[in-house]
Protein backbone atom coordinates (compact mmCIF):
# COMPACT_ATOMS: atom_id res chain seq x y z
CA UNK A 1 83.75 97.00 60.54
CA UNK A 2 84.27 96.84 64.19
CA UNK A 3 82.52 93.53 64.52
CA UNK A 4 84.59 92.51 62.16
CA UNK A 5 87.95 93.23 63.65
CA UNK A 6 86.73 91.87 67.45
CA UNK A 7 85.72 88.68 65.59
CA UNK A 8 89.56 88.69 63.68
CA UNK A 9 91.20 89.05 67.48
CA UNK A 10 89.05 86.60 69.06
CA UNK A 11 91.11 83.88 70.19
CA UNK A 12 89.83 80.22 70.17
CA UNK A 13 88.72 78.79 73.60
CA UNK A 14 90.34 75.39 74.37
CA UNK A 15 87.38 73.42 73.65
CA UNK A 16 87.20 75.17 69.65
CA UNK A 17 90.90 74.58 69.35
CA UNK A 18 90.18 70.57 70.07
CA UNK A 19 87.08 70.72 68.18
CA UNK A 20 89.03 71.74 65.06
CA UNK A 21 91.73 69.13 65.86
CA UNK A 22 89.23 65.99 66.12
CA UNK A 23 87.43 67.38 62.66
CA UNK A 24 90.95 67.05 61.15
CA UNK A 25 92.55 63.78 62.72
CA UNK A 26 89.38 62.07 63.84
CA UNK A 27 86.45 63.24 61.34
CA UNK A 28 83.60 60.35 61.61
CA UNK A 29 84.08 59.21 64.73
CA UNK A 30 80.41 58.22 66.09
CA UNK A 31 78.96 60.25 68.98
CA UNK A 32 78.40 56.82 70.70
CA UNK A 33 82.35 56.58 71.18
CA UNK A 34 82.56 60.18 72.75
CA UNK A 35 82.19 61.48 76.08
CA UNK A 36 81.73 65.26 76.42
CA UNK A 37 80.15 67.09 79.88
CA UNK A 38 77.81 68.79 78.23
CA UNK A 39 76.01 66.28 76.48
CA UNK A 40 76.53 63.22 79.28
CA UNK A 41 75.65 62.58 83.10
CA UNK A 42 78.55 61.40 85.37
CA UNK A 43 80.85 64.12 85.72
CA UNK A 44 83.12 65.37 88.29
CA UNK A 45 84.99 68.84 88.37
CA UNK A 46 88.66 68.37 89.43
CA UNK A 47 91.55 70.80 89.92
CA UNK A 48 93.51 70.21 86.24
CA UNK A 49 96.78 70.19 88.69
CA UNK A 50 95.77 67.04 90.28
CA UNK A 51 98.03 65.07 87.78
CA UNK A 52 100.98 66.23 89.17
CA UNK A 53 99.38 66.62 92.61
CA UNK A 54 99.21 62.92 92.93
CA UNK A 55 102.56 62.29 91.85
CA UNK A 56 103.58 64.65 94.88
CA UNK A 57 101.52 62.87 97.41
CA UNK A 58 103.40 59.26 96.12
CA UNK A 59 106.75 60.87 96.38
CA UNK A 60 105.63 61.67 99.87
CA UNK A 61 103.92 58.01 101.04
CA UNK A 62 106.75 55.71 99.28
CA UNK A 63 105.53 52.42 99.50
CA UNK A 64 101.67 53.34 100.70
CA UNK A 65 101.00 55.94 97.63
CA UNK A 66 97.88 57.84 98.35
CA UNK A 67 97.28 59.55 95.22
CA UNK A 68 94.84 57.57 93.81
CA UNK A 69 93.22 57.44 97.11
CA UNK A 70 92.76 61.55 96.35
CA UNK A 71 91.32 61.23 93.46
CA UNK A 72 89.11 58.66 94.37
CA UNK A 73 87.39 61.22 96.79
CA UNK A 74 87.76 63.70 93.63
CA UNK A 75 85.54 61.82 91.61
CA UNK A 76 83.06 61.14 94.02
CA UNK A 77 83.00 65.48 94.80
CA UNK A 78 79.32 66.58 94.34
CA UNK A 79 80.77 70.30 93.61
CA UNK A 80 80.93 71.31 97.01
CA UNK A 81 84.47 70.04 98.83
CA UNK A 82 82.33 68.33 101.76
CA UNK A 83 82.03 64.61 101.46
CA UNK A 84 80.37 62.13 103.89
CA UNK A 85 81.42 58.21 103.20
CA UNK A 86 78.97 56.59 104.84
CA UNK A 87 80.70 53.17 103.64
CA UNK A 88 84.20 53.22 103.78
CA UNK A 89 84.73 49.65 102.14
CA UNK A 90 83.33 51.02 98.70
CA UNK A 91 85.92 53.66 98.93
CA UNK A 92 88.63 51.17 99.73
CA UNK A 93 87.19 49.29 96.49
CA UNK A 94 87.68 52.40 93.76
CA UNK A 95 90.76 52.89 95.02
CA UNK A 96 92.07 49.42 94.42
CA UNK A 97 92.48 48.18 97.83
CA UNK A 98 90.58 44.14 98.12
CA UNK A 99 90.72 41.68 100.86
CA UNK A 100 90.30 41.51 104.46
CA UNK A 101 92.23 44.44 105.08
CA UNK A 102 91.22 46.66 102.44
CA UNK A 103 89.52 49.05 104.47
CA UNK A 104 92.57 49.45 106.88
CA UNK A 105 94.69 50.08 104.42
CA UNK A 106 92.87 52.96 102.71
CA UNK A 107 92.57 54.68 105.99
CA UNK A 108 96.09 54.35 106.35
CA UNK A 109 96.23 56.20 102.55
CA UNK A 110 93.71 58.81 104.19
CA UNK A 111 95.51 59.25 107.27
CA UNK A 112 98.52 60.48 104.76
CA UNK A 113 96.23 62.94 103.07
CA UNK A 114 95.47 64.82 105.86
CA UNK A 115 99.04 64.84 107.22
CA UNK A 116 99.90 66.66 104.24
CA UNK A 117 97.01 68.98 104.09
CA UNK A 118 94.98 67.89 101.63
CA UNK A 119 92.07 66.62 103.58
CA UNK A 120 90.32 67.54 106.84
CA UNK A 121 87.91 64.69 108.57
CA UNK A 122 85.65 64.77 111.37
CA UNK A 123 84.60 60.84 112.81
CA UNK A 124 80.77 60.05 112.12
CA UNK A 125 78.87 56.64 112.71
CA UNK A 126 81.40 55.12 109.82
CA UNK A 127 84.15 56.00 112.02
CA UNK A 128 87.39 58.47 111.86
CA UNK A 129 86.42 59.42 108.05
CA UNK A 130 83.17 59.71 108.20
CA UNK A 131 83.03 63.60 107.05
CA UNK A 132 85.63 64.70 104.50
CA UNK A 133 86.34 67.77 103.46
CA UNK A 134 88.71 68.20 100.19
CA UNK A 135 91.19 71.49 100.27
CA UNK A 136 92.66 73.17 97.62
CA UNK A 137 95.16 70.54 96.26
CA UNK A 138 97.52 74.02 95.30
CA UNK A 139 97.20 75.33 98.51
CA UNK A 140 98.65 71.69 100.19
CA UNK A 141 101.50 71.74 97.88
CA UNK A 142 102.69 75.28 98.42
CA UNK A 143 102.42 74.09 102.36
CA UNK A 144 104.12 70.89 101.61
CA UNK A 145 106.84 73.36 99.92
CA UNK A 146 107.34 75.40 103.00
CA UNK A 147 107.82 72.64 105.12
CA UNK A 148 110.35 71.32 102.90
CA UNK A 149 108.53 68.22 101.36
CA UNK A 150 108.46 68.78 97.68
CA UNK A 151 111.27 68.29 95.09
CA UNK A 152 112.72 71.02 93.24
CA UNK A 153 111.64 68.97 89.97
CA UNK A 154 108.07 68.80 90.83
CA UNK A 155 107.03 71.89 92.26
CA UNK A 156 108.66 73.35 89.08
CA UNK A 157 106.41 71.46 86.91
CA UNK A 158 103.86 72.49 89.32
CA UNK A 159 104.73 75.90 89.35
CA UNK A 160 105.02 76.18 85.59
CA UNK A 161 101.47 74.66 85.24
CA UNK A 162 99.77 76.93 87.13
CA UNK A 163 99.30 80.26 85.36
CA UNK A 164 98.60 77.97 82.03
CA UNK A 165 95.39 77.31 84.12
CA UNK A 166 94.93 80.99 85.47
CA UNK A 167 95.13 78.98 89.32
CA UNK A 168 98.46 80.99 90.57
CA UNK A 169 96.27 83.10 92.04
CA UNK A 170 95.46 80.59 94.73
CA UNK A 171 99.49 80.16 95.68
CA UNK A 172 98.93 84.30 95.80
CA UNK A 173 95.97 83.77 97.98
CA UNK A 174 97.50 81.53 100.26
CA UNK A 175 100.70 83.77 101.41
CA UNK A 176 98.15 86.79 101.79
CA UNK A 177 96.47 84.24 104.28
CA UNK A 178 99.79 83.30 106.15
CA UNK A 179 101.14 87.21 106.12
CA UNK A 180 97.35 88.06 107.55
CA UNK A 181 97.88 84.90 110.37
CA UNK A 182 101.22 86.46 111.16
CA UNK A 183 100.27 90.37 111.82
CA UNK A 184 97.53 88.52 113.71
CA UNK A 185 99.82 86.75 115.81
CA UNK A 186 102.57 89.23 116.41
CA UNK A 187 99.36 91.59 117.26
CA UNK A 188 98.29 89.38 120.07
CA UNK A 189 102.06 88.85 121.31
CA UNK A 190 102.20 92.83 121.55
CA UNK A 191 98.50 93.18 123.36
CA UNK A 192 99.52 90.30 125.77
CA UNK A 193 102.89 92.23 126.55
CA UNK A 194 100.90 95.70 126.58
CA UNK A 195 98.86 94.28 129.13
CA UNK A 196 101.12 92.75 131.24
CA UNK A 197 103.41 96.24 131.50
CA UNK A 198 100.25 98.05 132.14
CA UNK A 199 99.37 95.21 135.00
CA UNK A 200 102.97 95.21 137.03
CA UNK A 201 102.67 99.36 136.75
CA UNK A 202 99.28 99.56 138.33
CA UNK A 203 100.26 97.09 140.54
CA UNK A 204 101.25 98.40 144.54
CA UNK A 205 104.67 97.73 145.68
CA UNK A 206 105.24 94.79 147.63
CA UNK A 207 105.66 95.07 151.13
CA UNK A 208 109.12 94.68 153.07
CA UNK A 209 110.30 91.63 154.12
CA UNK A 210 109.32 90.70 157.82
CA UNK A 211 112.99 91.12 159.34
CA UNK A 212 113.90 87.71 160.93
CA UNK A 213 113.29 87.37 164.52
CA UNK A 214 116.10 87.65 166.64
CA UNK A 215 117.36 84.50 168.59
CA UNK A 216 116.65 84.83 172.64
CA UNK A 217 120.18 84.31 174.55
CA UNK A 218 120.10 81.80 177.47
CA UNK A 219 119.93 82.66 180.74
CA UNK A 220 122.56 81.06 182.63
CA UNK A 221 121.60 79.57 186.49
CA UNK A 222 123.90 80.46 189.11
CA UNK A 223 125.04 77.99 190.98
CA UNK A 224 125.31 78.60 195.00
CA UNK A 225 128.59 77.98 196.75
């Protein structure tokens, strides 16, 4: 009876709720014309903000949009956030960029990336990009927030998307961080002051200043009569 009232509470994962969708609108449909992770190689796993994420980053690189550029590097994530491009030109490729200065112009993309955060790179024998290391795309927009970059529209869809995901907990994470950097900082501040009162108490008092010397008065020659 108890089995039977978990089971009657049980709500539907994602994946059950689309299953039962496609056996209603799209019954027949040959496995040949579907793509599913479990059942096919080729798969990347990507932060399901990175929609709107990308539409941040072009609202921050009018007229060189980089977002694509991100999610180039997304797809090519082995499941660890540390890439290393040994050839930047096939980058430049996926991302859409052809001709002579293809490769130029997606390192001007990547170059915006990492101003806002959302990469760090360390130069390698393919040049400035050679290692590549992908943050959390949440994290970069909550510090493109605080340094006033992001519209009110889109952080609020950005905002309202994350606990639908269960990923607020990284904006959470991330101001725990800063607050932690902080009491870090003002801790130093206080030791460095601490130890420079301790250092002019301990200190011995300076000596007097050397009066000046006083000026010798001529001596006048007397003159015979």
């Amino acid at each position: 009876m108890a089995n039977a009232k978990q089971s009657a509470k049980r709500r539907l994962t994602m994946a059950e709720r689309a299953q039962q969708l496609m056996l209603v609108h799209f019954p027949g449909v040959p496995d040949a014309l579907t793509w599913t992770r479990k059942t096919h190689d080729g798969f990347s796993t990507i932060p399901r903000t990175l929609p709107i994420v990308m539409q941040i980053i072009d609202a921050q690189s009018k007229g060189q949009p980089a977002g694509h550029v991100l999610f180039c590097l997304w797809a090519r994530m082995p499941d660890h956030p540390v890439i290393a491009i040994e050839n930047p030109s096939t980058f430049a490729a996926e991302a859409g960029f052809i001709g002579e200065r293809a490769v130029d112009t997606w390192r001007r993309r990547m170059k915006k990336l990492r101003e806002l955060q959302l990469i760090f790179t360390k130069p390698g024998a393919s040049g400035e990009f050679h290692y590549v290391m992908l943050t959390n795309p949440n994290a970069a927009v909550e510090w493109m927030r605080h340094s006033g970059m992001v519209q009110d529209g889109l952080y609020s869809r950005f905002i309202e998307r994350l606990p639908e995901i269960g990923a607020y907990g990284d904006i959470e994470a991330l101001h725990v961080y800063w607050a932690a950097l902080k009491e870090a900082e003002q801790a130093a501040a206080a030791a460095a002051e601490a130890a420079k009162q301790t250092s002019s108490a301990s200190a011995p008092p300076p000596l007097p200043p050397v009066p000046p010397a006083k000026p010798k008065r001529a001596v006048k020659a007397k003159v015979s009569a």
